[in-house]
C-alpha atoms as a PDB file:
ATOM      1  CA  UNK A   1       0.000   0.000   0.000  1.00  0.00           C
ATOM      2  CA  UNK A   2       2.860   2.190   0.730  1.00  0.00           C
ATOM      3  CA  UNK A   3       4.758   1.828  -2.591  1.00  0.00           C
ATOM      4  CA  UNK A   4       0.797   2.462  -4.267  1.00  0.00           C
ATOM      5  CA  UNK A   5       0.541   5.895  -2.241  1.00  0.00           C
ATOM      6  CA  UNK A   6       3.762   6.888  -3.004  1.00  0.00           C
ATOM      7  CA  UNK A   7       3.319   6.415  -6.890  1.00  0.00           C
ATOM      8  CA  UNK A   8       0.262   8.263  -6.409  1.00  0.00           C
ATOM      9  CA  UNK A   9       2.136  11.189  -5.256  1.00  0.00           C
ATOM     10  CA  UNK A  10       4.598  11.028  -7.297  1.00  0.00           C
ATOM     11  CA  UNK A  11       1.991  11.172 -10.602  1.00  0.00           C
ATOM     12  CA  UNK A  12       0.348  13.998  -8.782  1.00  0.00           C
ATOM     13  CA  UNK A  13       3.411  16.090  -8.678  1.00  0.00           C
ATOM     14  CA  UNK A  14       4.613  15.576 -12.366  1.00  0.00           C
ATOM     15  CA  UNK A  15       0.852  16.433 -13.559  1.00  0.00           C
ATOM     16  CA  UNK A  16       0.837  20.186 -11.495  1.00  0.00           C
ATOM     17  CA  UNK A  17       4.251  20.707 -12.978  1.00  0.00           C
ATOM     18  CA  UNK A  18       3.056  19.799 -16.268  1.00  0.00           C
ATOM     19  CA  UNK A  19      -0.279  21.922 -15.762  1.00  0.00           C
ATOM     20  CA  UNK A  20       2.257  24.920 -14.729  1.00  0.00           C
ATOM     21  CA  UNK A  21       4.490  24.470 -18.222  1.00  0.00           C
ATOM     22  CA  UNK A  22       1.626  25.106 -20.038  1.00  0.00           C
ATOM     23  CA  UNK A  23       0.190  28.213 -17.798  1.00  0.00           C
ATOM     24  CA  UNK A  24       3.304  29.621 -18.488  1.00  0.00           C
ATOM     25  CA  UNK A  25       3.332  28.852 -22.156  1.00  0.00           C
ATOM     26  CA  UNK A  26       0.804  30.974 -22.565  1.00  0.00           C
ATOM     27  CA  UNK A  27       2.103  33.601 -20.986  1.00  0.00           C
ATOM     28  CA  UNK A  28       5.457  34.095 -23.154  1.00  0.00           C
ATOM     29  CA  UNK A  29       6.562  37.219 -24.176  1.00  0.00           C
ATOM     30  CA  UNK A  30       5.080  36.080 -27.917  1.00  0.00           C
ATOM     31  CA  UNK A  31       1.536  36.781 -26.429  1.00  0.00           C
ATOM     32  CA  UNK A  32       2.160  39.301 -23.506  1.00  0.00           C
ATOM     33  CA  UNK A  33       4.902  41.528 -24.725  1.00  0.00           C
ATOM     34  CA  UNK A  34       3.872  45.055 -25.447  1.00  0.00           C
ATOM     35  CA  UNK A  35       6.156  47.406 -27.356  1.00  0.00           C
ATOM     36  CA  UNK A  36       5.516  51.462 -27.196  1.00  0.00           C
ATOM     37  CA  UNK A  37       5.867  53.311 -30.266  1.00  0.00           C
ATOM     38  CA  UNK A  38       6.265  57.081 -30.237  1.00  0.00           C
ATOM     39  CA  UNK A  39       4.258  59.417 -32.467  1.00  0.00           C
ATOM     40  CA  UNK A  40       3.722  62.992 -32.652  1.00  0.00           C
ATOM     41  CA  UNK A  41       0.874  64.787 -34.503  1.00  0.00           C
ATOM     42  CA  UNK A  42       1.756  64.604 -37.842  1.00  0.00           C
ATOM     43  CA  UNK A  43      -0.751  63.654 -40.517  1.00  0.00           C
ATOM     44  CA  UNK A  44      -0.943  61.805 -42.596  1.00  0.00           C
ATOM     45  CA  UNK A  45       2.024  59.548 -41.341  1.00  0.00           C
ATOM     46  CA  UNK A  46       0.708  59.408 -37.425  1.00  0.00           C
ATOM     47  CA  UNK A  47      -1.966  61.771 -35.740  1.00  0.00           C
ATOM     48  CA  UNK A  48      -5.370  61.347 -33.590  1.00  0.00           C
ATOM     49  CA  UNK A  49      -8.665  61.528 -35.376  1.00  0.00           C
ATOM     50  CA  UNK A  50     -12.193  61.146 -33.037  1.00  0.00           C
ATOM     51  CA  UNK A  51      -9.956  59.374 -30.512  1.00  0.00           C
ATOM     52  CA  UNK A  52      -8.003  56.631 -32.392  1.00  0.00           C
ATOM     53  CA  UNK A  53      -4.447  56.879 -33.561  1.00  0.00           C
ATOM     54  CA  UNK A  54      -4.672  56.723 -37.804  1.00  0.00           C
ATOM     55  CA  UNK A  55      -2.427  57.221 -40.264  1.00  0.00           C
ATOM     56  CA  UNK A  56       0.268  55.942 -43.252  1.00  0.00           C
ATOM     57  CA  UNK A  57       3.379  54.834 -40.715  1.00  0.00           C
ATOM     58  CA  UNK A  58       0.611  53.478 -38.359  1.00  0.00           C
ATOM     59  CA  UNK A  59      -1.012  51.208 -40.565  1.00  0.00           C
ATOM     60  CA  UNK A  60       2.715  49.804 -41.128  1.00  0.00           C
ATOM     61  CA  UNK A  61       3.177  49.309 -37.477  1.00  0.00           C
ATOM     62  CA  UNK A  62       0.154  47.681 -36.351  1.00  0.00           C
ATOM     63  CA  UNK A  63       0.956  44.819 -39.562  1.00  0.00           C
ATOM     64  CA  UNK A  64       4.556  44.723 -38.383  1.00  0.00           C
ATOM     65  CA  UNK A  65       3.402  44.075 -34.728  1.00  0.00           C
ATOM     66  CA  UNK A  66       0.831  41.612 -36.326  1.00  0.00           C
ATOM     67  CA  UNK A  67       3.250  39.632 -37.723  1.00  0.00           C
ATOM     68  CA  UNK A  68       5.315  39.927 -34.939  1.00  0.00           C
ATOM     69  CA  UNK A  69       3.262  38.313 -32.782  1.00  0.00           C
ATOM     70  CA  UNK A  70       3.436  41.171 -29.693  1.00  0.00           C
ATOM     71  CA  UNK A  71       1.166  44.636 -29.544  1.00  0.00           C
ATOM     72  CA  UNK A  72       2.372  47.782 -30.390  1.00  0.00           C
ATOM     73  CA  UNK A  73       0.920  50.504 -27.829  1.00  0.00           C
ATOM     74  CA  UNK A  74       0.671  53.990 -29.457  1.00  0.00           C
ATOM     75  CA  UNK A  75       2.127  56.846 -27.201  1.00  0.00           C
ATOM     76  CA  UNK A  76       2.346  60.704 -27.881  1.00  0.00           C
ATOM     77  CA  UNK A  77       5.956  62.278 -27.129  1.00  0.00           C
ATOM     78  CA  UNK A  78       7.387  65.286 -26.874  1.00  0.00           C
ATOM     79  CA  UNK A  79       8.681  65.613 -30.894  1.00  0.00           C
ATOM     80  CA  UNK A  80      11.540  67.878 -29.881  1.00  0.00           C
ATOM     81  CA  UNK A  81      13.147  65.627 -26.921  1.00  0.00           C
ATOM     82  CA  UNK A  82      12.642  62.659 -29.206  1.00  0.00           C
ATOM     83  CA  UNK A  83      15.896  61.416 -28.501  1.00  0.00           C
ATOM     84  CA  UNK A  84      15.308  61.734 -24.289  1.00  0.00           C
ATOM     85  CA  UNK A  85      12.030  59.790 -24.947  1.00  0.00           C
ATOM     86  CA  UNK A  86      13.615  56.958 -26.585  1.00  0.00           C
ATOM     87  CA  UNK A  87      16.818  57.031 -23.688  1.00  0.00           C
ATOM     88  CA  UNK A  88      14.620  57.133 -20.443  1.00  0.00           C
ATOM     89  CA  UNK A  89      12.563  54.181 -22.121  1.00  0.00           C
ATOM     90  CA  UNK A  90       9.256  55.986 -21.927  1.00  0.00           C
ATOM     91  CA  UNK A  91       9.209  54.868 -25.999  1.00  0.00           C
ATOM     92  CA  UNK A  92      11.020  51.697 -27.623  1.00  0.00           C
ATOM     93  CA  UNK A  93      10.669  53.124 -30.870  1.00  0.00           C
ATOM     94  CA  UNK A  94       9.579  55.909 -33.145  1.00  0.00           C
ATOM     95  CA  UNK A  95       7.616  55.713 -35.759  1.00  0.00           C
ATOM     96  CA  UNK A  96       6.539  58.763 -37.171  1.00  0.00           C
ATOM     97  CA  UNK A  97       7.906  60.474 -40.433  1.00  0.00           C
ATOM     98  CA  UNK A  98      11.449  61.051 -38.632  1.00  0.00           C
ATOM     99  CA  UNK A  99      14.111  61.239 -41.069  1.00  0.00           C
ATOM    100  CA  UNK A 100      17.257  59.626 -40.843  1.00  0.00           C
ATOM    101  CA  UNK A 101      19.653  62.716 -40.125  1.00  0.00           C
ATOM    102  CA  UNK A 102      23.532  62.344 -38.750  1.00  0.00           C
ATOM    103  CA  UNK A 103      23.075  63.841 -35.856  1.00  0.00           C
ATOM    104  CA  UNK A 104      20.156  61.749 -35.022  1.00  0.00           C
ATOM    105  CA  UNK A 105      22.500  58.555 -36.072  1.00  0.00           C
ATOM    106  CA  UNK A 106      24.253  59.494 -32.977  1.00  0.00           C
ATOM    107  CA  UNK A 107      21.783  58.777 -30.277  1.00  0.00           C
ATOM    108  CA  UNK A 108      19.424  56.505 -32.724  1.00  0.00           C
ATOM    109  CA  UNK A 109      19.750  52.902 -33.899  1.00  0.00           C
ATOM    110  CA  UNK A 110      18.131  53.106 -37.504  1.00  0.00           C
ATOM    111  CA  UNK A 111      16.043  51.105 -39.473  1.00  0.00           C
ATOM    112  CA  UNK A 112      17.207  50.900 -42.979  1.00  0.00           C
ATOM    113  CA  UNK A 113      15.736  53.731 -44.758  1.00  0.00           C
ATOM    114  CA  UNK A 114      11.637  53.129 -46.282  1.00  0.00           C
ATOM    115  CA  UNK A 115      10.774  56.452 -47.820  1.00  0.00           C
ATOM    116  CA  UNK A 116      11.800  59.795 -49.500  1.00  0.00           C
ATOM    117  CA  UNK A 117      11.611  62.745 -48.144  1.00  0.00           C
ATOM    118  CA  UNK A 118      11.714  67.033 -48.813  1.00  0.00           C
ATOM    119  CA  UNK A 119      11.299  70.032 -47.060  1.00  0.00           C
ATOM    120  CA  UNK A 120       9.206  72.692 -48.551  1.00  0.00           C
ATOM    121  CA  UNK A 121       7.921  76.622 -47.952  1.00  0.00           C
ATOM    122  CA  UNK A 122       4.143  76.588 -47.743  1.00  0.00           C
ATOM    123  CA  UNK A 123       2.174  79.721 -47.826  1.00  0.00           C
ATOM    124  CA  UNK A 124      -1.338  81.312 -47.955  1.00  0.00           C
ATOM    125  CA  UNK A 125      -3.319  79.994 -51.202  1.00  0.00           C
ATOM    126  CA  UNK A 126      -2.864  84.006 -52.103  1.00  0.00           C
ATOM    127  CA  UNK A 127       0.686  84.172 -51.295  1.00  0.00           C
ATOM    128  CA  UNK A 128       0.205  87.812 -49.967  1.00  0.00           C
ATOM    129  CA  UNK A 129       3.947  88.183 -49.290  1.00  0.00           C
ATOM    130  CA  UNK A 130       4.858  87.428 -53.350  1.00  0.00           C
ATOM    131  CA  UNK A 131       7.352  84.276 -51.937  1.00  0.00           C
ATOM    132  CA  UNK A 132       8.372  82.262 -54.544  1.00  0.00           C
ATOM    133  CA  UNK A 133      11.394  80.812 -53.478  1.00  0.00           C
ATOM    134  CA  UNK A 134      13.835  80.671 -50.706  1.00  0.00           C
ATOM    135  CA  UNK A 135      15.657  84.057 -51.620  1.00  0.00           C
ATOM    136  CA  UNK A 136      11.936  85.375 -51.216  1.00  0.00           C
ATOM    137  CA  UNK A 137      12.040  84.542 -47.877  1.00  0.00           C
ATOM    138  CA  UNK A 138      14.385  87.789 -46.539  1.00  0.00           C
ATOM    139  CA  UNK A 139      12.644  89.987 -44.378  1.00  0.00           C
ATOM    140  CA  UNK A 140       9.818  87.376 -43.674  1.00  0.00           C
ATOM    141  CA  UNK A 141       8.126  85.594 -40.552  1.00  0.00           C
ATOM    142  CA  UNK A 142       9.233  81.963 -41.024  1.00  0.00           C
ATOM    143  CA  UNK A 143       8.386  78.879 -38.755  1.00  0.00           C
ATOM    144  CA  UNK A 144       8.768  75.406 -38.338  1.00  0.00           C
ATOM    145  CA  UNK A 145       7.948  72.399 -35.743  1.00  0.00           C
ATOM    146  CA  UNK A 146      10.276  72.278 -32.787  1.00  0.00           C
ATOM    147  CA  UNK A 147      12.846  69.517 -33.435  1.00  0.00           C
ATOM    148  CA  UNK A 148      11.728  68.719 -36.845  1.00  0.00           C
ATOM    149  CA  UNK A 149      14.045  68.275 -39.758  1.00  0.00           C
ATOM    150  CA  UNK A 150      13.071  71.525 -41.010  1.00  0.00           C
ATOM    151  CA  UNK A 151      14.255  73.693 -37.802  1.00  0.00           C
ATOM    152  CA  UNK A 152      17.456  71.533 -38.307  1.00  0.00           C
ATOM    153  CA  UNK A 153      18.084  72.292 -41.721  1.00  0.00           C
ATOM    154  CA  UNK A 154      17.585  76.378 -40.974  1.00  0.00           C
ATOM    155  CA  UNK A 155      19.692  76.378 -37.846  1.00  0.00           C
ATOM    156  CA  UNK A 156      22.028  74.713 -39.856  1.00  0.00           C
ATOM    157  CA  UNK A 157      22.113  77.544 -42.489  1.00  0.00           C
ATOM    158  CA  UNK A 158      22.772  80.411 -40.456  1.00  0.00           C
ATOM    159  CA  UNK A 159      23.154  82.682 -43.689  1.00  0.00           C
ATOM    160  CA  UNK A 160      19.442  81.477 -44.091  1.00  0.00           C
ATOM    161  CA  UNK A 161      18.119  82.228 -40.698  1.00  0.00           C
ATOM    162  CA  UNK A 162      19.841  85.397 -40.199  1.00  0.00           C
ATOM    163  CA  UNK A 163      17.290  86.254 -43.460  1.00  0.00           C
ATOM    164  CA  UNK A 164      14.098  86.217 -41.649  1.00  0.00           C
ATOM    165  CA  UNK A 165      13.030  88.695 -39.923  1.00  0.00           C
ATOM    166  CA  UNK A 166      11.926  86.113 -37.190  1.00  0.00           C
ATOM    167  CA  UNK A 167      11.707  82.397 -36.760  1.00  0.00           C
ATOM    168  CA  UNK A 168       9.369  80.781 -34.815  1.00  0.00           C
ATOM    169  CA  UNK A 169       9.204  77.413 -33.665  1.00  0.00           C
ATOM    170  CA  UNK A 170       5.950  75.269 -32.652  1.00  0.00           C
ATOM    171  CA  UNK A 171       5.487  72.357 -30.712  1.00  0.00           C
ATOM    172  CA  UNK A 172       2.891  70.606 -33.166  1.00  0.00           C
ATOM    173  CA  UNK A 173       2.816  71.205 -36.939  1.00  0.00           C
ATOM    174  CA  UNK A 174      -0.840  71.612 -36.884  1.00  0.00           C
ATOM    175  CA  UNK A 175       0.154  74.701 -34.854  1.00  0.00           C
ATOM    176  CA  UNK A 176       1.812  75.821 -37.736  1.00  0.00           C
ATOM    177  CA  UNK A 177      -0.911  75.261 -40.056  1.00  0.00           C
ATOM    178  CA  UNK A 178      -3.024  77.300 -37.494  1.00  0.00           C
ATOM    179  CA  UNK A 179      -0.850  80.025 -37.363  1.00  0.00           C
ATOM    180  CA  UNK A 180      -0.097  80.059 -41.200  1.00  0.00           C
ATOM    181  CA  UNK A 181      -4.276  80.613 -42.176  1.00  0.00           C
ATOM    182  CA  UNK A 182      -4.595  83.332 -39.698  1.00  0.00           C
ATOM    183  CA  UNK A 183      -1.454  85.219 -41.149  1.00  0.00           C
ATOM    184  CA  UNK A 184       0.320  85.458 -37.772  1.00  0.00           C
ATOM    185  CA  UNK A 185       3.511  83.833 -40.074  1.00  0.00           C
ATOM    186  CA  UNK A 186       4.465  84.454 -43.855  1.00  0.00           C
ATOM    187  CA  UNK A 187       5.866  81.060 -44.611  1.00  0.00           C
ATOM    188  CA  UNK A 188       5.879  77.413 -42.744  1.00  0.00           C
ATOM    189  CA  UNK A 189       9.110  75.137 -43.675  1.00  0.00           C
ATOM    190  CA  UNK A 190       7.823  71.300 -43.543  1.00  0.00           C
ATOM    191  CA  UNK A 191       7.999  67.702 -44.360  1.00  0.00           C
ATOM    192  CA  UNK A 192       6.168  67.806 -48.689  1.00  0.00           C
ATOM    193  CA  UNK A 193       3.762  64.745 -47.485  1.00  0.00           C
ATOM    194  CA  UNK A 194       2.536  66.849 -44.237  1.00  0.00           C
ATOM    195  CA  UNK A 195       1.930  69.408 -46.675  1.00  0.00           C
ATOM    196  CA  UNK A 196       0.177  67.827 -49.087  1.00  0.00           C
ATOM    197  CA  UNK A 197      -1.593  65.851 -47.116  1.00  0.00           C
ATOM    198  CA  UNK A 198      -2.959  69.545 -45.441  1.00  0.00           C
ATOM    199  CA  UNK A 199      -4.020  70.928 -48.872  1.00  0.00           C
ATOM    200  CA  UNK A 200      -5.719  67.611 -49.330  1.00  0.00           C
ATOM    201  CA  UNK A 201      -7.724  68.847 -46.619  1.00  0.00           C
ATOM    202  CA  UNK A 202      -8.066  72.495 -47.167  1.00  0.00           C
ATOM    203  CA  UNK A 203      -7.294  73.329 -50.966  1.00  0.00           C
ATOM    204  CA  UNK A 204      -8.390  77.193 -50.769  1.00  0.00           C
ATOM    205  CA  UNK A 205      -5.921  77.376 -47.728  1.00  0.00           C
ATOM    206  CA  UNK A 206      -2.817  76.688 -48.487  1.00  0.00           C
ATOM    207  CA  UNK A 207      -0.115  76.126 -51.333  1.00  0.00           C
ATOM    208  CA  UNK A 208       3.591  74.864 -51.715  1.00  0.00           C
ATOM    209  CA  UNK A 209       6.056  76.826 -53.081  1.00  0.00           C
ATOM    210  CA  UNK A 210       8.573  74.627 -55.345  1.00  0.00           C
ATOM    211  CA  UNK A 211      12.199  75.398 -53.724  1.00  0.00           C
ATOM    212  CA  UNK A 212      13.548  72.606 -51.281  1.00  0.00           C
ATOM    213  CA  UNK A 213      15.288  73.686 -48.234  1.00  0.00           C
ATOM    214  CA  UNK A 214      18.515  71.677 -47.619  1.00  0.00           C
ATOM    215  CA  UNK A 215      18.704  67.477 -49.233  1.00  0.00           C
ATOM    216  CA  UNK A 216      16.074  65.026 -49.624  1.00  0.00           C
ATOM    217  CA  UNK A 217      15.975  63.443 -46.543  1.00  0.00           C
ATOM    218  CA  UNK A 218      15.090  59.690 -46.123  1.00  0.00           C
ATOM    219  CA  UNK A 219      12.274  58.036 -43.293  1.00  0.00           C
ATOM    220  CA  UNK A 220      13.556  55.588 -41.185  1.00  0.00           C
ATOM    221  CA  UNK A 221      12.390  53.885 -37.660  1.00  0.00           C
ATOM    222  CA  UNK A 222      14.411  55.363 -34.679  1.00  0.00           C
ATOM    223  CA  UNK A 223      15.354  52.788 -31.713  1.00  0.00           C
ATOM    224  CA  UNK A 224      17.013  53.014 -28.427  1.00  0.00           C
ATOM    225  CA  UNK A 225      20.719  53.182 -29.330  1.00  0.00           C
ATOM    226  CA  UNK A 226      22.005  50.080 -29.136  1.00  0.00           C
ATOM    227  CA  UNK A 227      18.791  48.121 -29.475  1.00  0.00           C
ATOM    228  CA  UNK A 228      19.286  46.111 -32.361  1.00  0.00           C
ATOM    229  CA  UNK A 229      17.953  43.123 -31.837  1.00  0.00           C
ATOM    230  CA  UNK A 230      14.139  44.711 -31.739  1.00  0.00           C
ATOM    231  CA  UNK A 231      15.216  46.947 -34.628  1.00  0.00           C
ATOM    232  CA  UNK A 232      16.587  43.560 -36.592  1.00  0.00           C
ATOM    233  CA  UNK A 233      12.847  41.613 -36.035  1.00  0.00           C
ATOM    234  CA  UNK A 234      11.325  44.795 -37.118  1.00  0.00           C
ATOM    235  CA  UNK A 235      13.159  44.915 -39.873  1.00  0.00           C
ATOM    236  CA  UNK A 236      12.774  41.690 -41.093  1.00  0.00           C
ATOM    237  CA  UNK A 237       8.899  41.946 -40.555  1.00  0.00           C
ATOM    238  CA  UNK A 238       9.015  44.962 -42.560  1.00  0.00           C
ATOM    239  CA  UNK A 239      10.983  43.173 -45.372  1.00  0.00           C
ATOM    240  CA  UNK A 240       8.327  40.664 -46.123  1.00  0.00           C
ATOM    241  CA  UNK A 241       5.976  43.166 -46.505  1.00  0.00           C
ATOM    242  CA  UNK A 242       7.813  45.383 -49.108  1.00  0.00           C
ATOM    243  CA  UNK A 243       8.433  41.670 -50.162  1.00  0.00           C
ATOM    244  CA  UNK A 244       4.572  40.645 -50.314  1.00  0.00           C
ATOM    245  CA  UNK A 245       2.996  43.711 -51.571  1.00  0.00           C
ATOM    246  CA  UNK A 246       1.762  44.613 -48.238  1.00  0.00           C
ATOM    247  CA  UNK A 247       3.711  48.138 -47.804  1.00  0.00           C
ATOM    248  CA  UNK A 248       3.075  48.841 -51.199  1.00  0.00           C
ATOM    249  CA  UNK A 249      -1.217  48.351 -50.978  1.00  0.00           C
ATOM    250  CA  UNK A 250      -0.516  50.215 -47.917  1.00  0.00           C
ATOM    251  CA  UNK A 251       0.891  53.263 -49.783  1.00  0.00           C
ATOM    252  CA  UNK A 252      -1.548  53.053 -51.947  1.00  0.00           C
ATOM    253  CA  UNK A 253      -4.068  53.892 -49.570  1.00  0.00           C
ATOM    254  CA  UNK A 254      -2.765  56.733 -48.287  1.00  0.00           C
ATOM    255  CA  UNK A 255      -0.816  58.570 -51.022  1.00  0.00           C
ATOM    256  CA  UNK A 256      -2.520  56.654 -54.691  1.00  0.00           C
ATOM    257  CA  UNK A 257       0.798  55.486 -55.176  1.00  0.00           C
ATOM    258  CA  UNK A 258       3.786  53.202 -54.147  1.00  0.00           C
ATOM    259  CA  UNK A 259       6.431  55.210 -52.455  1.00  0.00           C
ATOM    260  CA  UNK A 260       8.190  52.488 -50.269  1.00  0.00           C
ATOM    261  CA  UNK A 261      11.737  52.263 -51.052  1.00  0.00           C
ATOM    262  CA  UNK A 262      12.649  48.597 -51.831  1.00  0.00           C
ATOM    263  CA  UNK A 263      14.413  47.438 -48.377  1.00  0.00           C
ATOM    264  CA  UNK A 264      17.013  45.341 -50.167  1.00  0.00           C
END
């Protein structure tokens, strides 16, 4: 009788371990594991509409994180301490429109590089101010976004800046748009798609002037420096879907035509 109860025990024990195993199993980091991607306003690649987080780079995230297997959790951030938000970990990554500039290289691990990029003067559909290109531009009331390519490229070309005769910076871009239709500025420097995207909106508004201010710049997704391993699985993700067609229907959707860069 002893040995019996003894065998009974010792079947017990190896069935609640085995039971355990599998409560664990479903708990991995494949179904629990939630990754925090940074976005700022900036339509169309990733702003708020009636409550929900929409746009071009988002769609693109939520199919990498799909194919991932984990959830991507959509977090506002600060646009112009970008780099802080990634450091302190309140982000993992930022997807967003940010283009892939040197100094950013510095405190960034990159993706490799999945769209063009330009920065353009907009002004009022009227043009009141007669700018037609960046020498027009002396003597005006320029802005940009805070710690967007644009205020880099102009504090970069101090012959430039020293022009206007003020630059102002805003936190959001929609600011800028804001402040642009109520005349309060003469010209807003900005990303071409933002642009566009805005006169998609408001065609009697608004209208681009055809100078770019500094070089093309490219889109990439920032990471923690260092991270590579997370930026390596979201690349590869993000391969199979420039791969498949995916990024490309994806494009498609927001802009009526493909303007992925092949990732090879």
């Amino acid at each position: 009788m002893k040995k019996i109860f003894f065998l009974l025990i010792i079947i017990f024990l190896m069935t609640g371990c085995g039971g355990e195993k599998n409560s664990n199993d479903a708990k991995s980091p494949k179904h629990s594991r939630i990754i925090t991607v940074g976005f700022d306003e900036f339509a169309p690649m990733g702003f708020t509409e009636n409550g929900e987080v929409v746009g071009f780079d988002i769609d693109l995230a939520k199919e990498a994180a799909k194919r991932m297997g984990v959830t991507f959790e959509f977090k506002p951030i600060d646009w112009g301490n970008k780099e802080s938000e990634l450091d302190s970990g309140n982000v993992d990554m930022i997807w967003n429109g940010l283009s892939m500039l040197e100094d950013r290289k510095e405190h960034m691990t990159f993706s490799k590089p999945y769209m063009d990029n330009r920065q353009i003067i907009l002004v009022a559909k009227d043009n009141p101010q007669e700018i037609h290109s960046v020498g027009d531009l002396t003597g005006k009331i320029v802005a940009a976004q805070a710690g967007s390519t644009s205020e880099n490229y102009i504090n970069e070309d101090e012959y430039l800046r020293n022009s206007f005769a003020k630059f102002k910076t805003y936190r959001s871009i929609n600011e800028g748009f804001k402040s642009l239709s109520k005349g309060e500025i003469d010209a807003l420097i900005t990303d071409e798609i933002a642009a566009r995207y805005e006169i998609n909106k408001n065609p009697d508004a608004f209208k681009i002037v055809e100078d770019t201010i500094g070089p093309v710049a490219q889109f990439g997704i920032g990471f923690r420096k260092g991270n590579t391993e997370l930026r390596d699985k979201v690349q590869q993700v993000f391969d199979s879907m420039v791969k498949d067609g995916t990024a490309k229907k994806i494009s498609e959707q927001w802009f009526g035509a493909d303007l992925i860069k092949s990732s090879r």
